[in-house]
Protein backbone atom coordinates (compact mmCIF):
# COMPACT_ATOMS: atom_id res chain seq x y z
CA UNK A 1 0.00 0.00 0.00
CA UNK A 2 1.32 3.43 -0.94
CA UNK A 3 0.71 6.66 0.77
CA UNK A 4 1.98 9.62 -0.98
CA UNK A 5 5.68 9.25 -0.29
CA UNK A 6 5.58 6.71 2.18
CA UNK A 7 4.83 3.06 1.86
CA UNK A 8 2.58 1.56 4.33
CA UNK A 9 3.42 -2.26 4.57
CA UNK A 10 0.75 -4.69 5.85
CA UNK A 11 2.90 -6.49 7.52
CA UNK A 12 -0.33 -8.90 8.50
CA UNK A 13 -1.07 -9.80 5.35
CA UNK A 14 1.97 -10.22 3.59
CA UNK A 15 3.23 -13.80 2.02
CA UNK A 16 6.22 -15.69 0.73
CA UNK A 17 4.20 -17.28 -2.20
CA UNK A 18 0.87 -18.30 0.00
CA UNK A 19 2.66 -18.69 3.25
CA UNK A 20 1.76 -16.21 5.84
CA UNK A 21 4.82 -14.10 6.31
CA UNK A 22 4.98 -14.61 10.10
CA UNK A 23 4.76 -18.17 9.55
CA UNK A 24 8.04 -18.63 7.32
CA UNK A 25 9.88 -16.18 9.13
CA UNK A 26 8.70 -17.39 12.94
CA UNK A 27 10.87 -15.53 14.95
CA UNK A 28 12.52 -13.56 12.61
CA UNK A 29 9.85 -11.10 11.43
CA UNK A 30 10.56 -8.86 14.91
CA UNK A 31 10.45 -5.36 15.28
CA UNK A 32 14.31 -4.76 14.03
CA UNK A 33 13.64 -6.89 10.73
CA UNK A 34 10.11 -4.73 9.88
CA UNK A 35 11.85 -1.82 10.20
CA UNK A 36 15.09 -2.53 8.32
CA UNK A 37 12.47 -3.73 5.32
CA UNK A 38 10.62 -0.49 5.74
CA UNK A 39 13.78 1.54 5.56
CA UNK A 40 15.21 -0.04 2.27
CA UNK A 41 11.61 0.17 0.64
CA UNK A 42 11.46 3.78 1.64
CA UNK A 43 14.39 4.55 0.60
CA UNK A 44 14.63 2.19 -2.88
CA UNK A 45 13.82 5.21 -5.33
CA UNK A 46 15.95 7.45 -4.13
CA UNK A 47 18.67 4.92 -4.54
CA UNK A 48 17.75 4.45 -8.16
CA UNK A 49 17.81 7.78 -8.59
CA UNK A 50 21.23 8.39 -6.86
CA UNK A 51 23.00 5.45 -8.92
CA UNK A 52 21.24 6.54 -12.69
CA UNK A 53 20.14 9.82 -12.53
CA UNK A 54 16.58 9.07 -12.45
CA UNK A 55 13.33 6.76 -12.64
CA UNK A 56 12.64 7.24 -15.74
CA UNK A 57 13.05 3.89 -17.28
CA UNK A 58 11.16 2.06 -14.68
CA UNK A 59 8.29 4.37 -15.05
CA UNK A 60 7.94 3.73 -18.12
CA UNK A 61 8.28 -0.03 -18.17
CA UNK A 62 5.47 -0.03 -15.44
CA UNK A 63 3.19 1.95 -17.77
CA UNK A 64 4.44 -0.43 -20.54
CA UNK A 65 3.06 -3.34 -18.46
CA UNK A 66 -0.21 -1.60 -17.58
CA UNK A 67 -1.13 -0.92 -21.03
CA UNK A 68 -0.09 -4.76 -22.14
CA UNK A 69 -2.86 -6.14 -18.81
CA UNK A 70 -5.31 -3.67 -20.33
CA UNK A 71 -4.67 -4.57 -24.43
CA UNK A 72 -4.27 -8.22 -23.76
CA UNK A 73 -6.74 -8.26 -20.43
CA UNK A 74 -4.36 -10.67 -18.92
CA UNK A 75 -6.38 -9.41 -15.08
CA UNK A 76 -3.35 -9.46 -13.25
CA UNK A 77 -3.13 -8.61 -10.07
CA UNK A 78 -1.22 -5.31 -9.55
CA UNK A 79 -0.50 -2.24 -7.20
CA UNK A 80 -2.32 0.64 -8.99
CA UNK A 81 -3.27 3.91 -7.86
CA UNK A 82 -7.08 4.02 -7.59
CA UNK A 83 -10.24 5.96 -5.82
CA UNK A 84 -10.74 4.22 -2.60
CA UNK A 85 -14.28 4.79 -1.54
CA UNK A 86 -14.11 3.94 1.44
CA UNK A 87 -11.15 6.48 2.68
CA UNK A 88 -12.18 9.27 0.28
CA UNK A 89 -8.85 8.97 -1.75
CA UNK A 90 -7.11 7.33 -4.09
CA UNK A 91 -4.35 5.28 -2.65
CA UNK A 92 -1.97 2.51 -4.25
CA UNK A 93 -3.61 -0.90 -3.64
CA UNK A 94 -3.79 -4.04 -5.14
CA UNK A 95 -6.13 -4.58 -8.24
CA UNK A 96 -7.43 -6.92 -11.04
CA UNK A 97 -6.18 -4.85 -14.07
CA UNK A 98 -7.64 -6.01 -17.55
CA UNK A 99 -9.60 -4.92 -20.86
CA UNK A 100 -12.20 -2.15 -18.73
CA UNK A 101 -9.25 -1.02 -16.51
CA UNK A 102 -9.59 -1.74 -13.04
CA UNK A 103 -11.57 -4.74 -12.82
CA UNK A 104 -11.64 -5.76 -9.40
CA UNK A 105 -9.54 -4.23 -6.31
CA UNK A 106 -8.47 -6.94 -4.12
CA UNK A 107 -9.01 -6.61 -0.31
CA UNK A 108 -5.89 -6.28 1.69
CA UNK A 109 -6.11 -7.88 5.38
CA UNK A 110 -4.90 -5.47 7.74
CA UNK A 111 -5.04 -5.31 11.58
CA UNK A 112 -6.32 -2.66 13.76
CA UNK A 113 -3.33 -0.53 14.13
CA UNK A 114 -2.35 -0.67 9.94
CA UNK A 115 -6.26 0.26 9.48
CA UNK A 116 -5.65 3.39 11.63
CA UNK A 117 -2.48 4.32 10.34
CA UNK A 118 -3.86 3.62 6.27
CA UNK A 119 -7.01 5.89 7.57
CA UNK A 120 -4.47 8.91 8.71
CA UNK A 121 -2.13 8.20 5.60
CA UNK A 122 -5.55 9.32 3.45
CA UNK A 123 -6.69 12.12 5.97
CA UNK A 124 -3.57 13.46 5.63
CA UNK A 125 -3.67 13.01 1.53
CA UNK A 126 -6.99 14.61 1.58
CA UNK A 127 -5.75 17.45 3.55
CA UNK A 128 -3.26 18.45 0.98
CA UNK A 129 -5.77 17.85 -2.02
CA UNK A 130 -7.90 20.53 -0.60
CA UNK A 131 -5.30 22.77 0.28
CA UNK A 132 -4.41 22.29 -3.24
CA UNK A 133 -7.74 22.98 -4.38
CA UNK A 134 -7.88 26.29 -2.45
CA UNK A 135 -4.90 27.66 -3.51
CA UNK A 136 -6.85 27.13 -6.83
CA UNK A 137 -9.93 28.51 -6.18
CA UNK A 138 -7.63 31.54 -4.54
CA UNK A 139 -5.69 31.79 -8.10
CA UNK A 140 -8.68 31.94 -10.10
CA UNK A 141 -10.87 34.70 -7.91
CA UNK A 142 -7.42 36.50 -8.05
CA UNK A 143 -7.11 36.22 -12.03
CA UNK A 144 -11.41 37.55 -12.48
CA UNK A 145 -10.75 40.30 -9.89
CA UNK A 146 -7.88 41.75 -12.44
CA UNK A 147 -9.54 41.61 -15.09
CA UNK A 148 -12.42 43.59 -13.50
CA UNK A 149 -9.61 45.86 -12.15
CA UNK A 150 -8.46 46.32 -16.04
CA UNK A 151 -12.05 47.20 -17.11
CA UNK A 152 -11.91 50.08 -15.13
């Protein structure tokens, strides 16, 4: 799951294949090993950009691959960036992707304490879309009152 710049990882629903990650890792999948994960995730881009300059490439093959599930509708399952209805957002989650786009988005398991932290990942996203949108709405009734100042 992706919130703006940061990823979110649902730790209780993630697998190795179809085994329940704290079921092949046991002992290992502690406190120290979640966040050494999180910090090398968080910080994988910025190491791609740091060793070629940029994402570029990447970007592009993603978008590459999207358009192939949607020409071929192969509905494979893939992190997209969608309207969640639910959180009032859109938000990068896992979805069936074929011929009509999003087919399908596929529910993510997540205990109590990812749920709250997803649900203030999107408050915070929708704070900065309306701030956004003000500024906007600012910029425009700033534009029509100069060019009522100009008819004068």
């Amino acid at each position: 799951m992706y919130c703006t710049d940061e990823k979110q990882i649902a730790w209780s629903s993630a697998t190795i294949g179809t085994t329940p990650l704290r079921l092949a890792l046991g002992d290992g999948l502690d406190a120290d090993f979640k966040a050494e994960i999180a910090a090398h995730t968080r910080g994988a881009a910025g190491a791609i950009i740091a060793a070629k300059g940029c994402t570029a490439y990447g970007i592009g093959n993603i978008a590459a691959s999207i358009c192939k599930y949607i020409l071929f509708d192969s509905r494979t399952v893939r992190p997209l960036s969608f309207y969640q209805p639910d959180l009032n957002c859109c938000l990068s989650m896992p979805a069936v992707v074929g011929r009509r786009g999003i087919v399908k988005a596929m529910p993510i398991e997540l205990s109590e304490s990812e749920r709250v932290e997803l649900e203030s990942c999107a408050r915070g996203l929708r704070a900065v879309i309306e701030g956004a949108e003000k500024e906007l709405s600012a910029d425009k009734q700033l534009e029509k009152a100069l060019e009522l100042d100009k008819g004068r």
